[in-house]
PDB file of N, CA and C in Angstrom:
ATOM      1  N   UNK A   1      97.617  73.185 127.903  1.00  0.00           N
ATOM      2  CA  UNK A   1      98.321  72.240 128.737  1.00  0.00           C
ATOM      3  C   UNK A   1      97.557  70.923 128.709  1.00  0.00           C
ATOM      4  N   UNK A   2      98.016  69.669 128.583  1.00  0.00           N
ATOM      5  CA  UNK A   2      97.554  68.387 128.540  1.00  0.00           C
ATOM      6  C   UNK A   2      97.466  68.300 130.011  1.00  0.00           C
ATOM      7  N   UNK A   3      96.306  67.137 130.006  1.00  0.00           N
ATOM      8  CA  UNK A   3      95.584  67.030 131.829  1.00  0.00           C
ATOM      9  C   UNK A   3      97.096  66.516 132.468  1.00  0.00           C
ATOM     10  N   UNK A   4      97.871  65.720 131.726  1.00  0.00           N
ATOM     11  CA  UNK A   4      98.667  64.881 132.916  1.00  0.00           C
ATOM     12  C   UNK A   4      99.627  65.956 132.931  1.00  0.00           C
ATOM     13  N   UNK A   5      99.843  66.582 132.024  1.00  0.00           N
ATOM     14  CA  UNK A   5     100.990  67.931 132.773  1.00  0.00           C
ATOM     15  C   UNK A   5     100.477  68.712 133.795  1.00  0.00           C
ATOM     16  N   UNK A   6      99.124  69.048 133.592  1.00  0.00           N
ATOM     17  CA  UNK A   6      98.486  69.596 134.493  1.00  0.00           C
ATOM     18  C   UNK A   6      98.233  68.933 136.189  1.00  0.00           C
ATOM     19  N   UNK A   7      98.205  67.831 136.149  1.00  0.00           N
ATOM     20  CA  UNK A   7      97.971  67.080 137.463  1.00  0.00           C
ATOM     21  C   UNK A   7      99.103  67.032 137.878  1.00  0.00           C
ATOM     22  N   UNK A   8     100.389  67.211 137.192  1.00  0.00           N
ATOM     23  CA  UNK A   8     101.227  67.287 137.479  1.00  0.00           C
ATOM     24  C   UNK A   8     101.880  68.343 138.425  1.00  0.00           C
ATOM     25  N   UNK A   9     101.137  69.675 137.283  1.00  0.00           N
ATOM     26  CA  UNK A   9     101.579  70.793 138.006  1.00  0.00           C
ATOM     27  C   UNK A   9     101.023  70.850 139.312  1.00  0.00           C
ATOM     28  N   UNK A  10      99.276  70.358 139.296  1.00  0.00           N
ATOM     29  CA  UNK A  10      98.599  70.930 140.512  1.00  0.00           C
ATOM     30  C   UNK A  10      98.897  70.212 141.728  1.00  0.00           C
ATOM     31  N   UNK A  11      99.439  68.643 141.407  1.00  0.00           N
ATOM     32  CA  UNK A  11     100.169  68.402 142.480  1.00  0.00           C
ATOM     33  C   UNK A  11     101.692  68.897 143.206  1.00  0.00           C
ATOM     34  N   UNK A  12     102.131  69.514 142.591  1.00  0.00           N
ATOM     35  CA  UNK A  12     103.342  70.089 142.832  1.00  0.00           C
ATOM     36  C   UNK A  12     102.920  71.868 143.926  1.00  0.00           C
ATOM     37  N   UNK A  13     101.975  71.997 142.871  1.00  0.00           N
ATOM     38  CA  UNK A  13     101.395  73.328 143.740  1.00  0.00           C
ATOM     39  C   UNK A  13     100.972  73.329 144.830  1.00  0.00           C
ATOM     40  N   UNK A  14     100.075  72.046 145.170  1.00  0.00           N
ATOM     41  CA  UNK A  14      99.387  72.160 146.466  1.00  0.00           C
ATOM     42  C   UNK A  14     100.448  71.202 147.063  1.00  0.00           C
ATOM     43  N   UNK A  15     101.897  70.609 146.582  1.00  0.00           N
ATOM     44  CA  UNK A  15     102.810  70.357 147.543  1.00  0.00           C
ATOM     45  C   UNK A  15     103.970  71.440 148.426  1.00  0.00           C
ATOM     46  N   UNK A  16     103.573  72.440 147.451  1.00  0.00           N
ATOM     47  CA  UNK A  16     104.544  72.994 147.582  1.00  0.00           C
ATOM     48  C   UNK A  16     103.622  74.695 148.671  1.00  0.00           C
ATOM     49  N   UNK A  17     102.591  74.494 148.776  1.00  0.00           N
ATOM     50  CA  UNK A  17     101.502  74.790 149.954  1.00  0.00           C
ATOM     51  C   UNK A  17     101.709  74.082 151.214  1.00  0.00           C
ATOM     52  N   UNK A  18     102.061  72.565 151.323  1.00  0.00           N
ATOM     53  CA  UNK A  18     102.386  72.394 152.614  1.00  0.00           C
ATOM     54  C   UNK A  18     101.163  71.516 152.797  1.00  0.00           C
ATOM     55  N   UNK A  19     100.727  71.014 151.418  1.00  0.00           N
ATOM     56  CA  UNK A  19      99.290  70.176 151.309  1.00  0.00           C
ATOM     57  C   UNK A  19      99.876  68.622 151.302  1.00  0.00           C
ATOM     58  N   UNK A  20      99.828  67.498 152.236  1.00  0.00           N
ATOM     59  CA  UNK A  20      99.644  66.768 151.543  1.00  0.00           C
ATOM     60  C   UNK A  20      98.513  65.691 150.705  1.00  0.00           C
ATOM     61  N   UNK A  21      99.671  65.972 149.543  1.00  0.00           N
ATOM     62  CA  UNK A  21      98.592  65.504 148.008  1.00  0.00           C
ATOM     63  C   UNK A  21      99.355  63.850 147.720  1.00  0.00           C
ATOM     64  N   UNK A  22      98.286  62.731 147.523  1.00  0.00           N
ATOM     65  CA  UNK A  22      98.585  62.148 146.879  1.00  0.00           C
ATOM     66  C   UNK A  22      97.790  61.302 145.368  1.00  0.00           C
ATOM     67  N   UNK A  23      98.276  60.723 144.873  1.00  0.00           N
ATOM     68  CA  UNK A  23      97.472  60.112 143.812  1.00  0.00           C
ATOM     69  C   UNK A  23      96.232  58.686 143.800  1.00  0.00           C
ATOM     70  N   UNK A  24      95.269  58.979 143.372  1.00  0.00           N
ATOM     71  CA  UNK A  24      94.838  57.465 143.497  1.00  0.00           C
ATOM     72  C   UNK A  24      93.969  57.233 142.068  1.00  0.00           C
ATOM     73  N   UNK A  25      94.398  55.897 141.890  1.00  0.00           N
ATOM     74  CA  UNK A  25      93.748  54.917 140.641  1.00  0.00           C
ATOM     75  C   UNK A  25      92.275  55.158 140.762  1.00  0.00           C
ATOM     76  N   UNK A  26      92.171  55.664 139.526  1.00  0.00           N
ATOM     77  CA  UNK A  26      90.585  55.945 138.725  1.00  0.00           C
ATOM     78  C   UNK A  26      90.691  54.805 138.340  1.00  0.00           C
ATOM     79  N   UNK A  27      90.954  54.276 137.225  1.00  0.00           N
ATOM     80  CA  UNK A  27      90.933  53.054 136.540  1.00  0.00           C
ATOM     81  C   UNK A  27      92.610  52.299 136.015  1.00  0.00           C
ATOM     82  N   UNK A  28      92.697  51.552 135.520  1.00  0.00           N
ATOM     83  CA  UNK A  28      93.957  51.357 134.869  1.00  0.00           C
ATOM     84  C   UNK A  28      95.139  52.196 134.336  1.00  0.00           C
ATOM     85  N   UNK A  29      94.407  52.798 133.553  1.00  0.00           N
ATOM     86  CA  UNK A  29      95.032  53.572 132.879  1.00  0.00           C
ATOM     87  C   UNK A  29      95.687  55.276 133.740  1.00  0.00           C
ATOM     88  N   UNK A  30      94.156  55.418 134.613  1.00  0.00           N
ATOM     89  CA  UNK A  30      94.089  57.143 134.764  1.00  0.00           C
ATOM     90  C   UNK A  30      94.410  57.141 136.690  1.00  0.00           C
ATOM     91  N   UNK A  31      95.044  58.635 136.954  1.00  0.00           N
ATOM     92  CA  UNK A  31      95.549  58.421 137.868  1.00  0.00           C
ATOM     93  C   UNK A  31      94.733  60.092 138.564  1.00  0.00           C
ATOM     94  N   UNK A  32      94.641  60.461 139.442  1.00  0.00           N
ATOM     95  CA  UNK A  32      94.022  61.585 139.757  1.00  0.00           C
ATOM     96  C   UNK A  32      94.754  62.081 141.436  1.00  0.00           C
ATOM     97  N   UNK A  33      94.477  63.126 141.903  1.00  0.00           N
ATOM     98  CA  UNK A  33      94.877  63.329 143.057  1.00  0.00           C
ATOM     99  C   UNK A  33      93.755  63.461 144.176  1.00  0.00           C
ATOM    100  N   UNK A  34      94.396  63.070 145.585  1.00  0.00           N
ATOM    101  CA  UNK A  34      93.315  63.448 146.467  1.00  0.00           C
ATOM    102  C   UNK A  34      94.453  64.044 147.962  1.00  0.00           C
ATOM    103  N   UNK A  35      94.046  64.396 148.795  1.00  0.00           N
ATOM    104  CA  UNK A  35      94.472  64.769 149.838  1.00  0.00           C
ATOM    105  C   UNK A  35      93.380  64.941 150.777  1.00  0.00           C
ATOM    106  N   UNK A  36      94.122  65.274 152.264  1.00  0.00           N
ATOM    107  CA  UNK A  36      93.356  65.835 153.533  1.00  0.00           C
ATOM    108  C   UNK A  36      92.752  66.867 153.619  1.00  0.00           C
ATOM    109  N   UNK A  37      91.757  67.084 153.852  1.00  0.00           N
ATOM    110  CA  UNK A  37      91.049  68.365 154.481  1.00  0.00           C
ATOM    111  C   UNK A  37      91.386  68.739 155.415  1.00  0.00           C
ATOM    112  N   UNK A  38      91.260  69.842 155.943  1.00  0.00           N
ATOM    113  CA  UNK A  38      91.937  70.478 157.440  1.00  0.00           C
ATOM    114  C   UNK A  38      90.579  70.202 157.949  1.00  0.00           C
ATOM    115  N   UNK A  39      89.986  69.643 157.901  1.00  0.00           N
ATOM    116  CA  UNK A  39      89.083  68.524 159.136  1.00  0.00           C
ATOM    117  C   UNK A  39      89.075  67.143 158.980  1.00  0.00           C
ATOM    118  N   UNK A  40      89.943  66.685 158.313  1.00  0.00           N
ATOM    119  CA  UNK A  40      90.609  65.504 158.367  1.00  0.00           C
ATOM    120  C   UNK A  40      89.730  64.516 157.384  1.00  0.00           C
ATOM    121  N   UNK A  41      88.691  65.153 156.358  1.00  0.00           N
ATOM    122  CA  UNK A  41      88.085  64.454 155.370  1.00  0.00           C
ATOM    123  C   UNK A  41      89.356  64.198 153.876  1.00  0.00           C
ATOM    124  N   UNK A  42      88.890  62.789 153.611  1.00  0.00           N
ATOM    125  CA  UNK A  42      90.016  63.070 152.403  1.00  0.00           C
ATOM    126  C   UNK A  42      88.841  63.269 151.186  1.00  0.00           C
ATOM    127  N   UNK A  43      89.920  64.205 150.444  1.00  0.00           N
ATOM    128  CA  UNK A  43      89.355  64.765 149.128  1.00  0.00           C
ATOM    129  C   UNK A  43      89.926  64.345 147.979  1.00  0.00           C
ATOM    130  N   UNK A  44      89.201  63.793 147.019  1.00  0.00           N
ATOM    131  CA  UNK A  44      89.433  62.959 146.186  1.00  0.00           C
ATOM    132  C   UNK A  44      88.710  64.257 144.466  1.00  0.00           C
ATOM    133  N   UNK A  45      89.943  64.462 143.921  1.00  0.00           N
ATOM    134  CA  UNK A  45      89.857  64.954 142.575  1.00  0.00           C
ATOM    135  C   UNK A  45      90.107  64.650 141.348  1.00  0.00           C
ATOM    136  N   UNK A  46      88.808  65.003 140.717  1.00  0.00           N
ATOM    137  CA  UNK A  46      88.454  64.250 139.154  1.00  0.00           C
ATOM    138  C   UNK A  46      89.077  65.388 138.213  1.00  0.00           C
ATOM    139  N   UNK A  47      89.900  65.397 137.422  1.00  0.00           N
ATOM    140  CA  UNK A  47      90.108  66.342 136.817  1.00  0.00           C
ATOM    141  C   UNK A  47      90.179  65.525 135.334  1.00  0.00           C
ATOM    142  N   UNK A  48      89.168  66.648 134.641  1.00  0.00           N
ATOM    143  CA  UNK A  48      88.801  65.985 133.366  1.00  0.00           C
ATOM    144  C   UNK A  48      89.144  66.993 132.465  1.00  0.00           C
ATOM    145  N   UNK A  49      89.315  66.682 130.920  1.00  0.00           N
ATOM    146  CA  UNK A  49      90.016  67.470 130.165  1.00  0.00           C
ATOM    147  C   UNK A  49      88.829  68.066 129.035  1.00  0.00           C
ATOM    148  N   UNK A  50      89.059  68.671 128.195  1.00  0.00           N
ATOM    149  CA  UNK A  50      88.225  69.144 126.950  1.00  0.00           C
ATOM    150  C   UNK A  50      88.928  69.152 126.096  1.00  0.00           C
ATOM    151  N   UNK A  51      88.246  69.349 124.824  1.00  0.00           N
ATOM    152  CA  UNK A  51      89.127  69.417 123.513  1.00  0.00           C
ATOM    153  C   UNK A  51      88.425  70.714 123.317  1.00  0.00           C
ATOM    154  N   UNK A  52      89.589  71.440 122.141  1.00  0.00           N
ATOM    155  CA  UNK A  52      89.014  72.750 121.857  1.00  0.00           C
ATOM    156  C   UNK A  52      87.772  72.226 121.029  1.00  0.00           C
ATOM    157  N   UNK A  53      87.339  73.980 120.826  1.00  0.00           N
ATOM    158  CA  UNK A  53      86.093  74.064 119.740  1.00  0.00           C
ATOM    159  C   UNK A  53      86.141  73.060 118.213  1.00  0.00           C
ATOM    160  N   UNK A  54      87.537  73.485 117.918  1.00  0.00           N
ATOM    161  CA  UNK A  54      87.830  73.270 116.738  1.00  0.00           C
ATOM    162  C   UNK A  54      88.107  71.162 116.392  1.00  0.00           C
ATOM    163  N   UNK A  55      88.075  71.105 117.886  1.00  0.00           N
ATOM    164  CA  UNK A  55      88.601  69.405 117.513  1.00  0.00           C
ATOM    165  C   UNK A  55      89.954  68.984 118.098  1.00  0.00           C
ATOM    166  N   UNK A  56      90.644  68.029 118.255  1.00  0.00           N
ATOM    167  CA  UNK A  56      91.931  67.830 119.037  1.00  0.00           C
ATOM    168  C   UNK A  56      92.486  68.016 118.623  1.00  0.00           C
ATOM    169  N   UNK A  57      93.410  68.374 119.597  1.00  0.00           N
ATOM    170  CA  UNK A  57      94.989  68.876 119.043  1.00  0.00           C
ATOM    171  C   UNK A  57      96.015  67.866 118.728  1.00  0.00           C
ATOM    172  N   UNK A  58      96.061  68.236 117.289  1.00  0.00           N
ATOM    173  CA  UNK A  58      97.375  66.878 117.005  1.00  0.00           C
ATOM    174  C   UNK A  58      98.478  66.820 117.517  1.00  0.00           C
ATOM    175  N   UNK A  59      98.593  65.192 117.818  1.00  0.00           N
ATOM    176  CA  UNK A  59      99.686  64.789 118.879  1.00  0.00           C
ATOM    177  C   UNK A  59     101.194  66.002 117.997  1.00  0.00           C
ATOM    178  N   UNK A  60     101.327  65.972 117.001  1.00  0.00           N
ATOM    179  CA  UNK A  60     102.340  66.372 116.543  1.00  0.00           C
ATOM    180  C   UNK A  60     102.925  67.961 117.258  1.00  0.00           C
ATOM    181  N   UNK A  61     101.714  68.364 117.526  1.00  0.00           N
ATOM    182  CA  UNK A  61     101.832  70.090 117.991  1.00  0.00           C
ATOM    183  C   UNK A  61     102.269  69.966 119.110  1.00  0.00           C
ATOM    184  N   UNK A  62     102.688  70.423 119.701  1.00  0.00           N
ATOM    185  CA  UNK A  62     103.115  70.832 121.592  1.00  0.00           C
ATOM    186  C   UNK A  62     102.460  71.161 121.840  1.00  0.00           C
ATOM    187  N   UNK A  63     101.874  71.292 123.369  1.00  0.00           N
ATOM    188  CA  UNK A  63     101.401  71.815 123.973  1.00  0.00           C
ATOM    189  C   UNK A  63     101.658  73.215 124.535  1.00  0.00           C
ATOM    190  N   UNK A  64     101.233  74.155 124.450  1.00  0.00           N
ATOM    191  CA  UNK A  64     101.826  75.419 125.438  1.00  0.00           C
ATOM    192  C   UNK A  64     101.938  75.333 126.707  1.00  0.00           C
ATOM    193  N   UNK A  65     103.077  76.094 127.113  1.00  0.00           N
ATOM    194  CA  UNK A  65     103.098  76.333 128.255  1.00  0.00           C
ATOM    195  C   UNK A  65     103.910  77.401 128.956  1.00  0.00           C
ATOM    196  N   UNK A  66     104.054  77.220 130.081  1.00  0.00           N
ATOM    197  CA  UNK A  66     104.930  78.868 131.056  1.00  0.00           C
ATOM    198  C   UNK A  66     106.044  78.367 131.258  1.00  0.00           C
ATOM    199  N   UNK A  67     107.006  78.963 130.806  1.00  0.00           N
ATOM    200  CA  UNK A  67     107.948  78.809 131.476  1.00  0.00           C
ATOM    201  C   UNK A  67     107.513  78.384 133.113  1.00  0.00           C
ATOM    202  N   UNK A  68     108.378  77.773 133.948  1.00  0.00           N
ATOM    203  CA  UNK A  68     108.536  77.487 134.986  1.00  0.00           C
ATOM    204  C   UNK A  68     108.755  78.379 136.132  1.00  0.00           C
ATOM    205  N   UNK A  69     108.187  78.998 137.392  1.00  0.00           N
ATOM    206  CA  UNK A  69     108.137  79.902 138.027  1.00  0.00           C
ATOM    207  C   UNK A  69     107.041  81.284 137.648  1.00  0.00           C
ATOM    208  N   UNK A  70     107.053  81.136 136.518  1.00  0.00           N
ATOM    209  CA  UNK A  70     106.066  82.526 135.765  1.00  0.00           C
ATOM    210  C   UNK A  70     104.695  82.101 136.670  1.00  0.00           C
ATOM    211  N   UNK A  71     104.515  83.321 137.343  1.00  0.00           N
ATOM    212  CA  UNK A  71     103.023  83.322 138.168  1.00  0.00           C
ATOM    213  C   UNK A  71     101.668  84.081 137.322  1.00  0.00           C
ATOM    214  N   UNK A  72     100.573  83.436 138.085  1.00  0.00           N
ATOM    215  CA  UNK A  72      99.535  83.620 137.141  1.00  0.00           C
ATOM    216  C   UNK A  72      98.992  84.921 137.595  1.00  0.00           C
ATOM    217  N   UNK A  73      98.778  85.775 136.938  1.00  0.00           N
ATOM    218  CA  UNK A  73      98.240  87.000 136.733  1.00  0.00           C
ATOM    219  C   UNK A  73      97.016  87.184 136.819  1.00  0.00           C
ATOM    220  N   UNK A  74      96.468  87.815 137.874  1.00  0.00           N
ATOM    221  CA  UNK A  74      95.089  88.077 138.492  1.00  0.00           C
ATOM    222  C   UNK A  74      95.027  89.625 138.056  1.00  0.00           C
ATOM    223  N   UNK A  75      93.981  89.798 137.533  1.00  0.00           N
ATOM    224  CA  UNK A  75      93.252  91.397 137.067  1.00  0.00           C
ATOM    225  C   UNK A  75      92.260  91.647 137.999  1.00  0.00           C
TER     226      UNK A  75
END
């Protein structure tokens, strides 16, 4: 999953918790989320990406992903 699909999702997740999440400017370009603490601190999240082992993934490939609703599986 690419970070901005991902910030995407995780804002949707912790909206859909009853969190409110909103976004704030890292720099120009990059956008990140922060929200309230249930002691009323706001929390501000850096979410940074990696490239695989092998090197980046060319723009040409898709990204994987879940279908929509598919929950994550805890062992």
């Amino acid at each position: 999953m690419r970070r901005n699909d991902f910030v995407d999702w995780l804002e949707s997740q912790l909206s859909q918790s009853g969190i409110a999440v909103s976004r704030w400017i890292v720099d120009p370009e990059l956008e990140d989320l922060q929200f309230q603490g249930p002691d009323g601190k706001s929390v501000r999240l850096r979410i940074v990406r990696g490239s695989p082992n092998t090197g980046e993934v060319p723009a040409d490939r898709p990204a994987v992903t879940r279908p929509a609703g598919t929950p994550i599986e805890r062992s």
